[in-house]
N, C-alpha and C. Protein backbone atom coordinates (compact mmCIF):
# COMPACT_ATOMS: atom_id res chain seq x y z
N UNK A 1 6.10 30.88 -2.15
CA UNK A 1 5.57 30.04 -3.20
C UNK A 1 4.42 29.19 -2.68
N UNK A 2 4.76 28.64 -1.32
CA UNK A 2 3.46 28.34 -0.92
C UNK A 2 2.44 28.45 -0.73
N UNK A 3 2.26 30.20 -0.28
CA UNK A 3 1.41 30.89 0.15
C UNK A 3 0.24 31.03 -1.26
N UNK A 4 1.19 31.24 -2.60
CA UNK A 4 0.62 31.71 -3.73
C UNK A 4 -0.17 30.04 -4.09
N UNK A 5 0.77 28.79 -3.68
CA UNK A 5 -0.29 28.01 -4.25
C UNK A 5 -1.91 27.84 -3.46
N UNK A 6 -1.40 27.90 -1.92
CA UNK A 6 -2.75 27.70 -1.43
C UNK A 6 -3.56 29.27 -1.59
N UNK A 7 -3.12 30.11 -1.75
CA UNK A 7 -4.43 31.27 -2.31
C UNK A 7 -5.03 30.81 -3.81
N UNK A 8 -3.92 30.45 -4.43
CA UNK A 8 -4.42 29.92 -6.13
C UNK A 8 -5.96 28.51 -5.65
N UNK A 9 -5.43 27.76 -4.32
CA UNK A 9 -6.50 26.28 -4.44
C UNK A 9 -7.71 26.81 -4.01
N UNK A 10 -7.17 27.57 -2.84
CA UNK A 10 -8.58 28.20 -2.36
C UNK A 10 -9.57 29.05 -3.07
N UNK A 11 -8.97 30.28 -4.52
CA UNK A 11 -9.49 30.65 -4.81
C UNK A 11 -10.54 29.90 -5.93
N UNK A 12 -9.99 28.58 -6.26
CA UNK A 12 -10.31 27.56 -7.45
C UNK A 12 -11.68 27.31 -6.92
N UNK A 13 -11.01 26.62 -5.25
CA UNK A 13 -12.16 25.81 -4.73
C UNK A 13 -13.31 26.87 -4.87
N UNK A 14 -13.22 28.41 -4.12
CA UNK A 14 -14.47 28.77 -4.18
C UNK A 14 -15.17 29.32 -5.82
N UNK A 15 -14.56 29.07 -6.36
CA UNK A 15 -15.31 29.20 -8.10
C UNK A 15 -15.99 28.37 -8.11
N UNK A 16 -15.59 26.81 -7.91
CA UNK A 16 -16.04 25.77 -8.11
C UNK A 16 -17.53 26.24 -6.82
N UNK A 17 -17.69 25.93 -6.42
CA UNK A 17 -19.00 26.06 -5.28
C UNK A 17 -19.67 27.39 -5.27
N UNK A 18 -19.27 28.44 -6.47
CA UNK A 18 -20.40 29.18 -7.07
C UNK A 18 -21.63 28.92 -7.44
N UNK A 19 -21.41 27.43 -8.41
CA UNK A 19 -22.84 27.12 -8.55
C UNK A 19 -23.50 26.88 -7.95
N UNK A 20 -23.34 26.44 -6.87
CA UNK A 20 -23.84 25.58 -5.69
C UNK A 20 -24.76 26.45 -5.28
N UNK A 21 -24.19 27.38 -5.18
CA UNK A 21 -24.70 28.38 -4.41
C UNK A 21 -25.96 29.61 -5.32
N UNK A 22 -25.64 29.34 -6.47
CA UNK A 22 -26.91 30.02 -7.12
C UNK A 22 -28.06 29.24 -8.01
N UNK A 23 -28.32 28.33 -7.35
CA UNK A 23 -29.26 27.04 -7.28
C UNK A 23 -30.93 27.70 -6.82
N UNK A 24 -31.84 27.92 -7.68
CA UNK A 24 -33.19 28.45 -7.21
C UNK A 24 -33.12 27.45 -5.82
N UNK A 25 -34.24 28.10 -5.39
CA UNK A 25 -34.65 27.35 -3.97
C UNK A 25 -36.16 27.63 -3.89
N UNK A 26 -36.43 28.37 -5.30
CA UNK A 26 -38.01 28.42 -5.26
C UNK A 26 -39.16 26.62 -5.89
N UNK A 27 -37.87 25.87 -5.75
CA UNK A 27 -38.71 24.68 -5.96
C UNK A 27 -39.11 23.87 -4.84
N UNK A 28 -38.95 23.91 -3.80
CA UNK A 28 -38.87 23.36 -2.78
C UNK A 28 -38.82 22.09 -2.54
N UNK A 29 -39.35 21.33 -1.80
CA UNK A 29 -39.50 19.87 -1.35
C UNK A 29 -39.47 19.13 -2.89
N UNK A 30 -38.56 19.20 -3.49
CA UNK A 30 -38.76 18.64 -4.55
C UNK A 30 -38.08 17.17 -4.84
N UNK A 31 -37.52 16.93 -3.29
CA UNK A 31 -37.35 15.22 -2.83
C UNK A 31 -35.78 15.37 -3.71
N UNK A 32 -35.08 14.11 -3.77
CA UNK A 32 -33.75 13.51 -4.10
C UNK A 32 -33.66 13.56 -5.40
N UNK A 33 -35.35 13.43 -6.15
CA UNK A 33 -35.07 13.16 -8.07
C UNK A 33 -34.53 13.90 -8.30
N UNK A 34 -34.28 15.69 -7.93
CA UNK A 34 -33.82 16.78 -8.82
C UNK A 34 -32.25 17.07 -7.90
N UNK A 35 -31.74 17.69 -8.59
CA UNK A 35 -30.30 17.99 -8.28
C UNK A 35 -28.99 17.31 -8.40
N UNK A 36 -28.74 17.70 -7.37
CA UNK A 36 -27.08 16.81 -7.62
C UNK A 36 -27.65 15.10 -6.51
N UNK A 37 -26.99 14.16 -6.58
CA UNK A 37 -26.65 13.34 -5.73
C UNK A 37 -25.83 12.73 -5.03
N UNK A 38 -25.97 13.05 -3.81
CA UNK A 38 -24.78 13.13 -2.89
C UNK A 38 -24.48 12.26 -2.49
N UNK A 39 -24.74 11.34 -2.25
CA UNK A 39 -25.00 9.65 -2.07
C UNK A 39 -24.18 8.99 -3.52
N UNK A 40 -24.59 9.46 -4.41
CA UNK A 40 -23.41 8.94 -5.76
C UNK A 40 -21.90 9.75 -5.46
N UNK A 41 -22.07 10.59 -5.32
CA UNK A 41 -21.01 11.52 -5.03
C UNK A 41 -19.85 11.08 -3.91
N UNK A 42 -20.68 11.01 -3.08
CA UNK A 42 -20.10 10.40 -1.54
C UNK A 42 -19.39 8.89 -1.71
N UNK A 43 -20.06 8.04 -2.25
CA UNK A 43 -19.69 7.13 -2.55
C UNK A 43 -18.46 6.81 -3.63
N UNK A 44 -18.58 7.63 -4.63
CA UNK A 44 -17.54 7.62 -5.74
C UNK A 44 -16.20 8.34 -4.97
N UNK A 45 -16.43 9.22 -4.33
CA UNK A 45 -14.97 9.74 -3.68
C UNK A 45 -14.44 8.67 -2.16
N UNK A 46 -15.46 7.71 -1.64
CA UNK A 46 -15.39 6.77 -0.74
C UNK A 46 -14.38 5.59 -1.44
N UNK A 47 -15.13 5.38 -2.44
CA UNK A 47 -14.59 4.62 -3.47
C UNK A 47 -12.98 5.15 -4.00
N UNK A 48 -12.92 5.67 -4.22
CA UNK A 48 -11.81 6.24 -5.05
C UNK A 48 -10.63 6.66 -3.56
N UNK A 49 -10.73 6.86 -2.36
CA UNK A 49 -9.94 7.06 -1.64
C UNK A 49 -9.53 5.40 -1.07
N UNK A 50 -10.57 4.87 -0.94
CA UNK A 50 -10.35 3.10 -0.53
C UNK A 50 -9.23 2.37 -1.57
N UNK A 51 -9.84 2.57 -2.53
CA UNK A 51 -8.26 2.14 -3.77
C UNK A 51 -7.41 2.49 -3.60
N UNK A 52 -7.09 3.99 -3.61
CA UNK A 52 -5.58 4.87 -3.58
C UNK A 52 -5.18 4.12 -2.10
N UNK A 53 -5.74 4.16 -1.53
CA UNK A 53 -5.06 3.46 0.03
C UNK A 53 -5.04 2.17 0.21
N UNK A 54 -5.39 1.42 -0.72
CA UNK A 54 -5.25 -0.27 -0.88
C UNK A 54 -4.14 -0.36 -1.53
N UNK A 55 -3.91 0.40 -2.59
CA UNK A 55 -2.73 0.27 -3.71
C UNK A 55 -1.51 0.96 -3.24
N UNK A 56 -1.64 1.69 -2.65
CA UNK A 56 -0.80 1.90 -1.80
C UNK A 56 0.00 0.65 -0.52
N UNK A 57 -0.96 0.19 0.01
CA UNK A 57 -0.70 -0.63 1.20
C UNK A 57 -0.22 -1.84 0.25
N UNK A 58 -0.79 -2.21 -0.45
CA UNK A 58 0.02 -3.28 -1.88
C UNK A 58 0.99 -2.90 -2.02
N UNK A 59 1.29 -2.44 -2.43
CA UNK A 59 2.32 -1.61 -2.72
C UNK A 59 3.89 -1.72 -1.91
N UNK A 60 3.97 -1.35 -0.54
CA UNK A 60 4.37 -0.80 0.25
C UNK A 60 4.87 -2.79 1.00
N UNK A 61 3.62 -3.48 0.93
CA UNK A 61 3.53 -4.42 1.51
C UNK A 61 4.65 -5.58 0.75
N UNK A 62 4.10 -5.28 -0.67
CA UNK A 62 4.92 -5.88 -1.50
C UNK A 62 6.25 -5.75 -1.85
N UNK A 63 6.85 -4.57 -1.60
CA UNK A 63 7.80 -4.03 -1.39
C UNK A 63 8.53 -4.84 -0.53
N UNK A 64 7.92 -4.52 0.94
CA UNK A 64 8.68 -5.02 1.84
C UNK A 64 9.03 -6.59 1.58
N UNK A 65 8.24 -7.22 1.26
CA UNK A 65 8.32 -8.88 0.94
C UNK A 65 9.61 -9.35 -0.07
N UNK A 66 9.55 -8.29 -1.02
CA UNK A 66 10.62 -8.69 -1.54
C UNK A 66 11.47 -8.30 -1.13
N UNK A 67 12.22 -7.27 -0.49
CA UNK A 67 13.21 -6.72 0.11
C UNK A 67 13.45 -7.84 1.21
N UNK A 68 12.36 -8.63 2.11
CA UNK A 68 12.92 -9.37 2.97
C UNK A 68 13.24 -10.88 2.76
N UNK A 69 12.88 -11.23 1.18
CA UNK A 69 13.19 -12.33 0.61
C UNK A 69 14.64 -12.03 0.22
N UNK A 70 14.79 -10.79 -0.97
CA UNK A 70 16.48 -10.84 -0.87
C UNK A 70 16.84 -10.81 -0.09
N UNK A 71 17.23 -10.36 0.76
CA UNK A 71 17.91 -10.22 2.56
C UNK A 71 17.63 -11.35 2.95
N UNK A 72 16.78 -12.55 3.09
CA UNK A 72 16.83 -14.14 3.82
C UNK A 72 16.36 -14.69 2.37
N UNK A 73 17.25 -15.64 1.92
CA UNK A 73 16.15 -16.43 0.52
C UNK A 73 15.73 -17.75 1.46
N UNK A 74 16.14 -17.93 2.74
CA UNK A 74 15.90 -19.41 3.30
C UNK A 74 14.57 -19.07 4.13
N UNK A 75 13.79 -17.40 3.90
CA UNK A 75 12.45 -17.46 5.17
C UNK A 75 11.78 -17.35 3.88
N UNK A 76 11.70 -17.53 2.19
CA UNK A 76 11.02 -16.72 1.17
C UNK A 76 9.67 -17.50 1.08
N UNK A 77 9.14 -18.79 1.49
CA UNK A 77 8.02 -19.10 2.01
C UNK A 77 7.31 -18.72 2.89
N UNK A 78 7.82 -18.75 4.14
CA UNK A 78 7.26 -17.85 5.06
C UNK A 78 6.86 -16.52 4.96
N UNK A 79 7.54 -15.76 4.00
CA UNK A 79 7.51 -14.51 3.74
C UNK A 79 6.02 -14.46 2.67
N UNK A 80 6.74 -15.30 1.67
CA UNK A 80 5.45 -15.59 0.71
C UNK A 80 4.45 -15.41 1.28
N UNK A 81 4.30 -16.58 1.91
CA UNK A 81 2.69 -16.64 2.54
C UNK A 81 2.12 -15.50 3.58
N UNK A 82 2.94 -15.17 4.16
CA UNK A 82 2.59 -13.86 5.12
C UNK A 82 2.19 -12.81 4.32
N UNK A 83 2.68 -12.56 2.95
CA UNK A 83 2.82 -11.61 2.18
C UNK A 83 1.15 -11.63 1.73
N UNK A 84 0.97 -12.99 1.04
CA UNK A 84 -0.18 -13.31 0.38
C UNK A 84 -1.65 -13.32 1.39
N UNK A 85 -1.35 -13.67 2.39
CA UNK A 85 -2.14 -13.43 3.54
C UNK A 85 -2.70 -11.94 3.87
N UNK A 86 -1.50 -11.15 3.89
CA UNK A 86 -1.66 -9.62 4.08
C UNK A 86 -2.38 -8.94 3.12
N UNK A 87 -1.95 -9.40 1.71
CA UNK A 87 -2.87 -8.51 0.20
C UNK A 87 -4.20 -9.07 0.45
N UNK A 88 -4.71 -10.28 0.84
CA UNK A 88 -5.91 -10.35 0.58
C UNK A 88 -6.23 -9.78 1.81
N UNK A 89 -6.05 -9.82 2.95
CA UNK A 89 -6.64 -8.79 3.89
C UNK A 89 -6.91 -7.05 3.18
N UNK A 90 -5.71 -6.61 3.12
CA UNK A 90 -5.89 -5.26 2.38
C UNK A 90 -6.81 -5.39 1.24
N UNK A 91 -7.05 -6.44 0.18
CA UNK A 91 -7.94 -6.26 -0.66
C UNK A 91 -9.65 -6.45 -0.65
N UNK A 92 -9.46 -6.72 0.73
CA UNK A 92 -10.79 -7.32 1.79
C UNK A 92 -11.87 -5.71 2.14
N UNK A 93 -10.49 -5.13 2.79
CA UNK A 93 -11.10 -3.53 3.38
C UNK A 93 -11.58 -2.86 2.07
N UNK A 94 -10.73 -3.14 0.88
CA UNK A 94 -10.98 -2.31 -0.24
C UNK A 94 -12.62 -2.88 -0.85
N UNK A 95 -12.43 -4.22 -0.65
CA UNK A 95 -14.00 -4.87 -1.04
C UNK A 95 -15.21 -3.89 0.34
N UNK A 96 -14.46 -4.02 1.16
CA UNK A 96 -15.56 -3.75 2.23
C UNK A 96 -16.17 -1.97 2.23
N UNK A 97 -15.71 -1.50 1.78
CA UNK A 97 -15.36 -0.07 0.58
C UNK A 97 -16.36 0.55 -0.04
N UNK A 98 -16.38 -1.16 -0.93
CA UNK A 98 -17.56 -1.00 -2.29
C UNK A 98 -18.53 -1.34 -1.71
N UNK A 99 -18.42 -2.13 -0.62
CA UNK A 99 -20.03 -2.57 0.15
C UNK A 99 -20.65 -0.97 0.37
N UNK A 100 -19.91 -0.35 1.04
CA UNK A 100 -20.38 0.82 1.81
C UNK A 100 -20.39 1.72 0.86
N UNK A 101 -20.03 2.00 -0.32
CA UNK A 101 -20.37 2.37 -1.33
C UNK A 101 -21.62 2.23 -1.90
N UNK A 102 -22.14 1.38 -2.08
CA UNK A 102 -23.43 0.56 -2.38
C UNK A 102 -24.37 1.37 -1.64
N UNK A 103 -23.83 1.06 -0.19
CA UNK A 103 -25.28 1.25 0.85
C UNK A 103 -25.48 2.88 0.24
N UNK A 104 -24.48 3.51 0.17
CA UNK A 104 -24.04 5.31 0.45
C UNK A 104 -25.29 5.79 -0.70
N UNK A 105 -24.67 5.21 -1.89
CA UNK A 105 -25.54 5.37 -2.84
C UNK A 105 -26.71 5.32 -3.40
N UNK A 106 -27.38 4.04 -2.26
CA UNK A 106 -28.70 3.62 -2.67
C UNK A 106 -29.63 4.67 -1.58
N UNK A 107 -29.26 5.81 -0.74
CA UNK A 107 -29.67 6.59 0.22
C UNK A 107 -30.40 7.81 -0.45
């Protein structure tokens, strides 16, 4: 069953990058205005993997916080704040993300 899904992805993927591939090339040097942009591209999937892995780490982080507040209710400040400390770090990398997003795009 496995085998059949990754022949099914692989065969998807290469449909998909047909077009790619029958793209004139009799225009030449025709600079960044024409085509696809890879720099938007690059960036939007930069983007979009930085979230899934922030929301995740939220996630996961937050989790744990409450699990270690029920289990001690006498550390649930300490915990708090460690907790709250940690999301804005993780939501920091995710900002730092969109910076590099920015740059990716404006290339």
């Amino acid at each position: 069953m496995l085998k059949k899904m990754v022949l099914v992805f692989v065969v998807a993927l290469l449909l998909l990058a047909l077009p790619a591939m029958a793209q004139d090339t009799a225009a030449g040097g025709a600079g960044a205005s024409s085509g696809v942009r890879w720099g938007a591209i690059g960036a939007a999937f930069l983007l979009g993997i930085a979230a899934a892995a922030g929301a995740v780490g939220q996630g996961r982080a937050t989790s744990a916080a409450a699990d270690g507040i029920s289990r001690n209710p006498g550390a649930a400040g300490a915990i708090r704040t460690m907790t709250i400390i940690g999301l804005a770090l993780i939501e920091s990398l995710v900002l730092y993300a969109l910076l590099i997003a920015f740059l990716i795009r404006n290339l």
